[in-house]
N, C-alpha and C. Protein backbone atom coordinates (compact mmCIF):
# COMPACT_ATOMS: atom_id res chain seq x y z
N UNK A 1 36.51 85.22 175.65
CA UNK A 1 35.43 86.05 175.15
C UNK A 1 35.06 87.08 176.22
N UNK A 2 34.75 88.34 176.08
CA UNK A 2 34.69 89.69 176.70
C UNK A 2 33.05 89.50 176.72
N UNK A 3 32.36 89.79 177.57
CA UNK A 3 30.81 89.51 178.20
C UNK A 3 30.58 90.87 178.58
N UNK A 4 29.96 92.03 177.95
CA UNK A 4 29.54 93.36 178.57
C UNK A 4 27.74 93.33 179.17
N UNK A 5 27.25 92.96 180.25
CA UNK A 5 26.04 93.24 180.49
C UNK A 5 25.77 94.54 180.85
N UNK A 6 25.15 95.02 179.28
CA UNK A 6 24.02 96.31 179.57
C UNK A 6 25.19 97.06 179.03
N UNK A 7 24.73 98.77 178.37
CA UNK A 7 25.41 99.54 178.28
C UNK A 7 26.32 100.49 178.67
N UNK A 8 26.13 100.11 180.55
CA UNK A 8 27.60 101.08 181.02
C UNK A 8 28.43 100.21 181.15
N UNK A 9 28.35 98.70 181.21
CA UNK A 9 30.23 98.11 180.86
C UNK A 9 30.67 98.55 180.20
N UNK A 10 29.91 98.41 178.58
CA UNK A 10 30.26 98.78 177.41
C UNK A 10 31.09 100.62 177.75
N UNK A 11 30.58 101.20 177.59
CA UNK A 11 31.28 102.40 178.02
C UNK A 11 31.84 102.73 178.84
N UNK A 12 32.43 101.98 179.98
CA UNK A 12 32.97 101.82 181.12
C UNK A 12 34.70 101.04 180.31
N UNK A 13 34.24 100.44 179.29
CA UNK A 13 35.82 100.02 179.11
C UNK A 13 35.78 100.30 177.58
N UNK A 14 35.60 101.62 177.29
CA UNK A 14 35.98 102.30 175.91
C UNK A 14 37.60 102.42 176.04
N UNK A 15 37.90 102.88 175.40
CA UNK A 15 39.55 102.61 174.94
C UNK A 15 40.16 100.85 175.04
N UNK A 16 39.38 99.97 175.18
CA UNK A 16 40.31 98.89 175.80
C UNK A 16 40.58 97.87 174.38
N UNK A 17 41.46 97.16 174.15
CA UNK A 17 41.21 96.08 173.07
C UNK A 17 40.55 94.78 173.59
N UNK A 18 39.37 94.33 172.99
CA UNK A 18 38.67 93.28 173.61
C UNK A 18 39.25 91.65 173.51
N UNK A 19 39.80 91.69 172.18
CA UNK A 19 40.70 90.27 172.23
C UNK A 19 40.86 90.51 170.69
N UNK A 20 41.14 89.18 170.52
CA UNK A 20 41.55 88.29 169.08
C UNK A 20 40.42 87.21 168.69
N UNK A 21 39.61 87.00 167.42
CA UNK A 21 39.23 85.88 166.94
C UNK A 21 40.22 85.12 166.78
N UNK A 22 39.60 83.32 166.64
CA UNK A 22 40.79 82.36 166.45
C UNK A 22 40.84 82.51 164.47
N UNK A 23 41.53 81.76 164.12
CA UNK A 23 42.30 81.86 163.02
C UNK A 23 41.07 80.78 161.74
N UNK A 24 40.67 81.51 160.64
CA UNK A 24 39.94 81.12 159.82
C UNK A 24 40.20 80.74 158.57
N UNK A 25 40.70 79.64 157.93
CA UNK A 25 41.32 79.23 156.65
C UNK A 25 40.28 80.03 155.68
N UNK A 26 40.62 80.74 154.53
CA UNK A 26 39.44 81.28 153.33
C UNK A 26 39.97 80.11 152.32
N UNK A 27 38.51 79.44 151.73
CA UNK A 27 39.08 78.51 150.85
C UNK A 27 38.59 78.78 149.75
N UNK A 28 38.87 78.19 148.54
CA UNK A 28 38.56 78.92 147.17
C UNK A 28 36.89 78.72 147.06
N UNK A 29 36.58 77.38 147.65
CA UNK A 29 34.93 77.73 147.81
C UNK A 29 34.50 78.95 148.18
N UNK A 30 34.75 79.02 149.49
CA UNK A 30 34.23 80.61 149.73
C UNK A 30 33.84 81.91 148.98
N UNK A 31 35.57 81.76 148.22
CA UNK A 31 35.54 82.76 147.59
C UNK A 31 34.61 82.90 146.05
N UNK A 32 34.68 81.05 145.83
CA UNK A 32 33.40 81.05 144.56
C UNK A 32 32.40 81.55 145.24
N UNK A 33 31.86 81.17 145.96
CA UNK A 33 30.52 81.45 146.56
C UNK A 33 30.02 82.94 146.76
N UNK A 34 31.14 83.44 147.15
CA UNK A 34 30.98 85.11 147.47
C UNK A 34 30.90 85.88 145.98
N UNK A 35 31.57 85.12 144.96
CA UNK A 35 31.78 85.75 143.71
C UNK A 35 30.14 85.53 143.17
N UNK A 36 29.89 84.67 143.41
CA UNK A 36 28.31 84.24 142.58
C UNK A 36 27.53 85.14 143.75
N UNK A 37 27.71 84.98 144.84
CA UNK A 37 26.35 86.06 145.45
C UNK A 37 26.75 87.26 144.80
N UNK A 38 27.65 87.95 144.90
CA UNK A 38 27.70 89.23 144.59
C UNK A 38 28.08 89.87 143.20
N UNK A 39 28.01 88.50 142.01
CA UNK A 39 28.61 89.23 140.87
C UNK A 39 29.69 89.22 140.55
N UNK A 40 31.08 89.45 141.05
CA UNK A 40 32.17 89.93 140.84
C UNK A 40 33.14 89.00 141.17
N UNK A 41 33.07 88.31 139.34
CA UNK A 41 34.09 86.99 138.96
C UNK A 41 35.10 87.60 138.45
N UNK A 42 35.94 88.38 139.05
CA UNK A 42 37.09 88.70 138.60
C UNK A 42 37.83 88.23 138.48
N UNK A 43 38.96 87.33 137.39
CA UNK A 43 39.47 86.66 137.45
C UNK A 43 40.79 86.66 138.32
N UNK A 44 41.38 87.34 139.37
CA UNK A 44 41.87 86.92 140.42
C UNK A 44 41.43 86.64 141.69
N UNK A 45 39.84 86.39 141.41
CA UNK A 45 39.14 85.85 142.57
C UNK A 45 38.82 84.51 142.31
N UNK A 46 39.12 84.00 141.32
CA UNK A 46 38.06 82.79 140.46
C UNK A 46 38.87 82.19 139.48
N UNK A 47 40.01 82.59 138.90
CA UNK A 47 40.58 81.45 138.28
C UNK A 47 41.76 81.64 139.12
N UNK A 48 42.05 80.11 139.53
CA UNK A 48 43.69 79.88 140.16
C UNK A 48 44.90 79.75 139.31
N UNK A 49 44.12 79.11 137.99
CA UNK A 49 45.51 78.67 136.88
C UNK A 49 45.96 80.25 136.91
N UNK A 50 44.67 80.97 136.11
CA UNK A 50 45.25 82.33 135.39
C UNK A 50 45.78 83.41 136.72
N UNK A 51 45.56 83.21 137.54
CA UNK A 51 46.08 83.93 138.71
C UNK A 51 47.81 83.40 139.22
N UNK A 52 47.78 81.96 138.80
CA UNK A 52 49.15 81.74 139.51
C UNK A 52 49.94 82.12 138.83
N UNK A 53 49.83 82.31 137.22
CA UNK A 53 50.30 82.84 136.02
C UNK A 53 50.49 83.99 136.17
N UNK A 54 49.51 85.04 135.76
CA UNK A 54 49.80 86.31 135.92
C UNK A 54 49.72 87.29 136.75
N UNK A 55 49.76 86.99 138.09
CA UNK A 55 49.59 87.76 139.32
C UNK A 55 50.87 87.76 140.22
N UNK A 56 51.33 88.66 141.06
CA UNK A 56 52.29 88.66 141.81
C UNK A 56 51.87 87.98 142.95
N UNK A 57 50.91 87.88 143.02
CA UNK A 57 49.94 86.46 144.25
C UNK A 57 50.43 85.26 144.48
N UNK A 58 50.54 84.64 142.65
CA UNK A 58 50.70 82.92 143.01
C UNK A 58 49.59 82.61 143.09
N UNK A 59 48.41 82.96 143.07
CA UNK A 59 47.32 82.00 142.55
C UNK A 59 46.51 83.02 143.59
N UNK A 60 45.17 82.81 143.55
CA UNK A 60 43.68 83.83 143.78
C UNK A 60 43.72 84.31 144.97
N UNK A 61 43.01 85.58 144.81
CA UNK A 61 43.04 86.30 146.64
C UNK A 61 41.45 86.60 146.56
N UNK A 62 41.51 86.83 148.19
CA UNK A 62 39.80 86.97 148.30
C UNK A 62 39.72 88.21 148.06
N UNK A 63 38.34 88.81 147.75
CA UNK A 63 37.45 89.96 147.46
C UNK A 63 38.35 91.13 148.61
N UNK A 64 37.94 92.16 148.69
CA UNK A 64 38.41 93.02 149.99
C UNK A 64 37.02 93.03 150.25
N UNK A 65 36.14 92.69 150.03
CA UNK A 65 34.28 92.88 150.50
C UNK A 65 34.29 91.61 151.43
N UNK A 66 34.92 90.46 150.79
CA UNK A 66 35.02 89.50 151.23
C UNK A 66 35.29 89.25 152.31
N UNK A 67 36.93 89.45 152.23
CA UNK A 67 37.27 89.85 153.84
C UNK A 67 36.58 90.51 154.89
N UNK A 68 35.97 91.69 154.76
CA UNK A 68 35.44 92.44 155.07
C UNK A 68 34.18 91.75 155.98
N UNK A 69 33.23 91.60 155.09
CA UNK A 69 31.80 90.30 155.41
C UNK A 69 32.24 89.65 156.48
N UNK A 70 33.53 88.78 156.39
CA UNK A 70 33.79 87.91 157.32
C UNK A 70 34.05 87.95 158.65
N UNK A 71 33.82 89.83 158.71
CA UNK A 71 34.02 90.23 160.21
C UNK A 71 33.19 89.71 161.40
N UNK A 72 31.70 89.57 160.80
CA UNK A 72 30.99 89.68 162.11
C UNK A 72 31.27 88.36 162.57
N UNK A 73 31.08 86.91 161.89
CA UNK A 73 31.13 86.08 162.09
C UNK A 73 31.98 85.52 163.07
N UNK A 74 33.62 86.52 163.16
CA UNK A 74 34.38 86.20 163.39
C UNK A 74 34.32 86.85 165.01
N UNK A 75 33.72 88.15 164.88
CA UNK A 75 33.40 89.35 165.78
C UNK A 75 32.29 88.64 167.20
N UNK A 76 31.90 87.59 167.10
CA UNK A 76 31.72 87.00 168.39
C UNK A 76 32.01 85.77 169.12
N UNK A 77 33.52 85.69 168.42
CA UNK A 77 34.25 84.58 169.01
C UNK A 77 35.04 85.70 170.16
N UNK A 78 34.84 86.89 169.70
CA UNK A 78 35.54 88.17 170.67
C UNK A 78 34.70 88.88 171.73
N UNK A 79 33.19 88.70 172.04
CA UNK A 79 33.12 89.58 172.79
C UNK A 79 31.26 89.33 172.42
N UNK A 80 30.54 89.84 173.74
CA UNK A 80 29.00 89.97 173.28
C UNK A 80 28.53 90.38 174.42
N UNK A 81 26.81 91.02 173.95
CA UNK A 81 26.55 91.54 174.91
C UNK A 81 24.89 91.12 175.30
N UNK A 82 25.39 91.24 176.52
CA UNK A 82 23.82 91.02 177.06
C UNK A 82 23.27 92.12 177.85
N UNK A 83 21.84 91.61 178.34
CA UNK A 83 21.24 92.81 179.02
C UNK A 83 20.64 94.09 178.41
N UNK A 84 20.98 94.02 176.88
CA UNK A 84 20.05 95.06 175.93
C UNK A 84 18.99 94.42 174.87
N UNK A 85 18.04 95.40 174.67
CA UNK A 85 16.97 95.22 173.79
C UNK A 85 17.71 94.21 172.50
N UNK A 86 18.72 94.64 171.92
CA UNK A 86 19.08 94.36 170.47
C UNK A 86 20.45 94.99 170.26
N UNK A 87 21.17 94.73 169.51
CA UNK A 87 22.54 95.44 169.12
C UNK A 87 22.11 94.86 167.24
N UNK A 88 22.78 96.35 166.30
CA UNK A 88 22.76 96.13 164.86
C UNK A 88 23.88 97.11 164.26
N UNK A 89 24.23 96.33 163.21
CA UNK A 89 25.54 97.08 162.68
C UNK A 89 25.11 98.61 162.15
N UNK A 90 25.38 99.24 162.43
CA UNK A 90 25.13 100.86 161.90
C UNK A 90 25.69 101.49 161.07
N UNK A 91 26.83 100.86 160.29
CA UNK A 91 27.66 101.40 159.18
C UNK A 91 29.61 101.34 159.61
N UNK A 92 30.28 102.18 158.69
CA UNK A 92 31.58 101.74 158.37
C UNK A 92 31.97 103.78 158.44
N UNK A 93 33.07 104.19 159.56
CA UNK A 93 33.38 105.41 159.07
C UNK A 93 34.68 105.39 158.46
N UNK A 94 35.48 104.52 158.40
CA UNK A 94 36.51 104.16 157.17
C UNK A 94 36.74 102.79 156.75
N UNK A 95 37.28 102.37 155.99
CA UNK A 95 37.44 101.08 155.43
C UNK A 95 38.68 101.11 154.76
N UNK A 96 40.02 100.39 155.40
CA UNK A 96 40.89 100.14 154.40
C UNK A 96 41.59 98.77 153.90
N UNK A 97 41.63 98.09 152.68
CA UNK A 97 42.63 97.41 152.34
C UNK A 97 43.77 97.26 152.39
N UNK A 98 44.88 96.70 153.09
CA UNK A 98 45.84 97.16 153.15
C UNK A 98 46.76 95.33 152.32
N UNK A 99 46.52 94.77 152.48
CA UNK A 99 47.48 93.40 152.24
C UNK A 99 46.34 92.27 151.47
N UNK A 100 46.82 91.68 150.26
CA UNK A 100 45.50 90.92 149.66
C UNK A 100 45.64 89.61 150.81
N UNK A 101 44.59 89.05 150.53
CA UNK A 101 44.44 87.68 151.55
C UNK A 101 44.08 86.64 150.71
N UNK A 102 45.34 86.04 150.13
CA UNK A 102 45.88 84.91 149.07
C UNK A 102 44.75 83.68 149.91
N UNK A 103 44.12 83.41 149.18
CA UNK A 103 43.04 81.80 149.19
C UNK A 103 44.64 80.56 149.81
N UNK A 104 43.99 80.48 150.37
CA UNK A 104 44.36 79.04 151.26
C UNK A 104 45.32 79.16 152.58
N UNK A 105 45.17 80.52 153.12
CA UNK A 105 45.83 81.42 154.37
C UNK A 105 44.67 81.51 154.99
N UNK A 106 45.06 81.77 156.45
CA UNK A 106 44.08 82.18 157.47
C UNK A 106 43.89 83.70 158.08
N UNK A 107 42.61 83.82 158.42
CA UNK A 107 42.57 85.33 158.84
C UNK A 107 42.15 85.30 160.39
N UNK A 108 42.12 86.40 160.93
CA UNK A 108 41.48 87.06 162.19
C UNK A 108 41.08 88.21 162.67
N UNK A 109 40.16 88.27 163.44
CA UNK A 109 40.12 89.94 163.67
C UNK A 109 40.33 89.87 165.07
N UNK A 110 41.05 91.30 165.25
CA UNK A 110 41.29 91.91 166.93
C UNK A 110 40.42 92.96 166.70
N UNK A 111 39.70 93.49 167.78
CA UNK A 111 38.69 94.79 168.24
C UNK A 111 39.60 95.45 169.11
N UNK A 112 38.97 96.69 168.86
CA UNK A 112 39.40 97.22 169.94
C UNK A 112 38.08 98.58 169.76
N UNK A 113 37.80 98.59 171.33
CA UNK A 113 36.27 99.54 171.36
C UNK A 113 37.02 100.90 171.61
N UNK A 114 36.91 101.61 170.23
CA UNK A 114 37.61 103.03 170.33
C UNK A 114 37.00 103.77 170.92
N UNK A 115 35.60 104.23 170.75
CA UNK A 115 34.74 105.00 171.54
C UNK A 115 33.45 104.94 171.86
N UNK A 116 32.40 105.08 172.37
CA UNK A 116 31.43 105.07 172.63
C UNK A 116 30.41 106.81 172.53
N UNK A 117 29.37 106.47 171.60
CA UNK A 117 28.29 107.69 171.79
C UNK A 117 26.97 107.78 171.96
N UNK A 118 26.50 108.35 173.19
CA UNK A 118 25.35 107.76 173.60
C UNK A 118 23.93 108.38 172.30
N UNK A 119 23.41 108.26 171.83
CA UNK A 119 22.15 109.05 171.15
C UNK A 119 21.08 108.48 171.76
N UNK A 120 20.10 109.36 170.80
CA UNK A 120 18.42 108.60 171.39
C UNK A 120 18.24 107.67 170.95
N UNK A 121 18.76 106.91 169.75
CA UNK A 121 18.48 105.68 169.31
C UNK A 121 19.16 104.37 170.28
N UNK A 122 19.98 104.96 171.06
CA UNK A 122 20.32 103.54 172.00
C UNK A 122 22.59 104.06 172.25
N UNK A 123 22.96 103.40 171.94
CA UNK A 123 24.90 103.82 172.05
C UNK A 123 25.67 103.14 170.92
N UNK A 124 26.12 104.13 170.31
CA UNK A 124 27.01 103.37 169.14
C UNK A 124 28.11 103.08 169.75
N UNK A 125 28.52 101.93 169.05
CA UNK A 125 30.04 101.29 169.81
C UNK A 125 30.88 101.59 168.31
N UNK A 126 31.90 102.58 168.60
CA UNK A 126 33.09 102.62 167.49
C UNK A 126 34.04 101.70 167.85
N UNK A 127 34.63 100.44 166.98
CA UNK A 127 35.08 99.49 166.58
C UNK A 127 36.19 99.70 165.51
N UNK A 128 37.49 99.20 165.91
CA UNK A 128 38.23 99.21 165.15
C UNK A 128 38.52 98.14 165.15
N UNK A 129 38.80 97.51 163.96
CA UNK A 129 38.81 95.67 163.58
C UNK A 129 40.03 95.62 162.85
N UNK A 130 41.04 94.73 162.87
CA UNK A 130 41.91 94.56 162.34
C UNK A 130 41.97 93.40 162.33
N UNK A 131 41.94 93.09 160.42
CA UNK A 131 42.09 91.60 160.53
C UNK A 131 43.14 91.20 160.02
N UNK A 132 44.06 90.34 160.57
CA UNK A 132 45.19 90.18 160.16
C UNK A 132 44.98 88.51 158.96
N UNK A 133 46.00 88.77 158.28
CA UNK A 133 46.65 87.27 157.48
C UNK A 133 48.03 86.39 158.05
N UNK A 134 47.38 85.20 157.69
CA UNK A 134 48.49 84.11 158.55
C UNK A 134 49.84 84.79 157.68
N UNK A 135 51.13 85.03 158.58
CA UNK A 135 51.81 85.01 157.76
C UNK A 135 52.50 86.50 157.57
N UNK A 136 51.50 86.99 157.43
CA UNK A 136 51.71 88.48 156.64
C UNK A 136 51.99 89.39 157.58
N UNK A 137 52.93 90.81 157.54
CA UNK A 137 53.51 91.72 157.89
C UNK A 137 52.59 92.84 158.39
N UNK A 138 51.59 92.91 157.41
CA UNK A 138 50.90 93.97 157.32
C UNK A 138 48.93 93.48 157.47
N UNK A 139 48.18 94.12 158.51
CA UNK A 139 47.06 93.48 158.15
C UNK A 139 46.44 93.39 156.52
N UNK A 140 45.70 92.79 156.59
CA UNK A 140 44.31 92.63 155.70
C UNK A 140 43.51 93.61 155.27
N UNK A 141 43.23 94.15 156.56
CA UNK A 141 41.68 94.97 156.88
C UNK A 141 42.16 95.71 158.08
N UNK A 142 41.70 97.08 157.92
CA UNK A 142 41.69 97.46 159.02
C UNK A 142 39.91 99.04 158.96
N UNK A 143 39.03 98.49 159.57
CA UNK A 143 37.63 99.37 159.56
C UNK A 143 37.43 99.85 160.66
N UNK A 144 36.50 100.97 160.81
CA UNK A 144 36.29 101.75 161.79
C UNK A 144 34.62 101.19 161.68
N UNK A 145 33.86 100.43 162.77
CA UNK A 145 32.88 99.92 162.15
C UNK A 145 32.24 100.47 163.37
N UNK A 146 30.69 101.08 162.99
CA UNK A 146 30.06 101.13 164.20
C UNK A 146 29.10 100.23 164.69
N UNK A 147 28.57 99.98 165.15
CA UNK A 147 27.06 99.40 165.98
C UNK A 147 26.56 100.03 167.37
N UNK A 148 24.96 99.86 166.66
CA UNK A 148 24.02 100.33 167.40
C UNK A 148 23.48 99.32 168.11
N UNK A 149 23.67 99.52 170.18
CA UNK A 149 23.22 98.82 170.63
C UNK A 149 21.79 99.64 171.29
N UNK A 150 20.56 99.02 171.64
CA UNK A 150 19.30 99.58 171.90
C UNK A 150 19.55 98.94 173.50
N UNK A 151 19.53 99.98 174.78
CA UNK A 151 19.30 99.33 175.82
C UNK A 151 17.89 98.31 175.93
């Protein structure tokens, strides 16, 4: 785990990749669970019969929101900071899907701190997250995510 106290580490090692989260099984609970918070029972999120049937999958993949969500959680098995007021997510300047993430595979994310910009509200940290699937060729996820840390 990468330890930045205060905001000039943090910008002191812009360009660097901070690590890898360890590896997270998504299980079809999850993915019920995420379907009922948010609505969206699509049936290749939520039925396995009708998914192993008619999908090029083999049975249910998670949400791409899904995946997505599961960043932060994962995002401080990689890295944290001390020595500031507060740090909060500040938004997404791209977001892509690239590979579904078939229920009963594992995921991860790697960071890497692309840039840093100081404002009056405190320093956004630009974040590029790539979360990969056990297995798979191609990531999952790959976002340009920012956060606002407040010295």
């Amino acid at each position: 785990m990468k330890t930045f106290n205060g905001v000039q580490e943090i910008v002191a090692a812009t360009g660097e990749h901070l690590g890898w989260s360890g590896w997270h099984q998504v299980t079809q609970e999850q993915v019920d669970q995420f379907a009922e918070a948010t609505g969206d029972h699509q049936w290749i999120h939520v039925d396995p019969e009708r998914a192993a049937r008619e999908t090029p999958f083999g049975g249910t993949i998670a949400h791409g929101y899904f995946t997505l969500s599961r960043i932060p959680g994962m995002l401080e098995e990689v890295y944290e900071v001390t020595g500031v007021t507060m740090g909060m997510n500040y938004g997404a300047n791209k977001i892509r899907f690239l590979t579904p993430v078939r229920v009963g595979k594992a995921i991860r994310v790697g960071i890497e701190l692309t840039d840093t910009v100081e404002t009056k509200a405190g320093l956004q940290m630009i974040l590029t997250m790539t979360v990969e699937v056990e297995g798979a060729q191609r990531p999952a996820c790959i976002a340009e995510v920012v956060y606002l840390v407040v010295p």
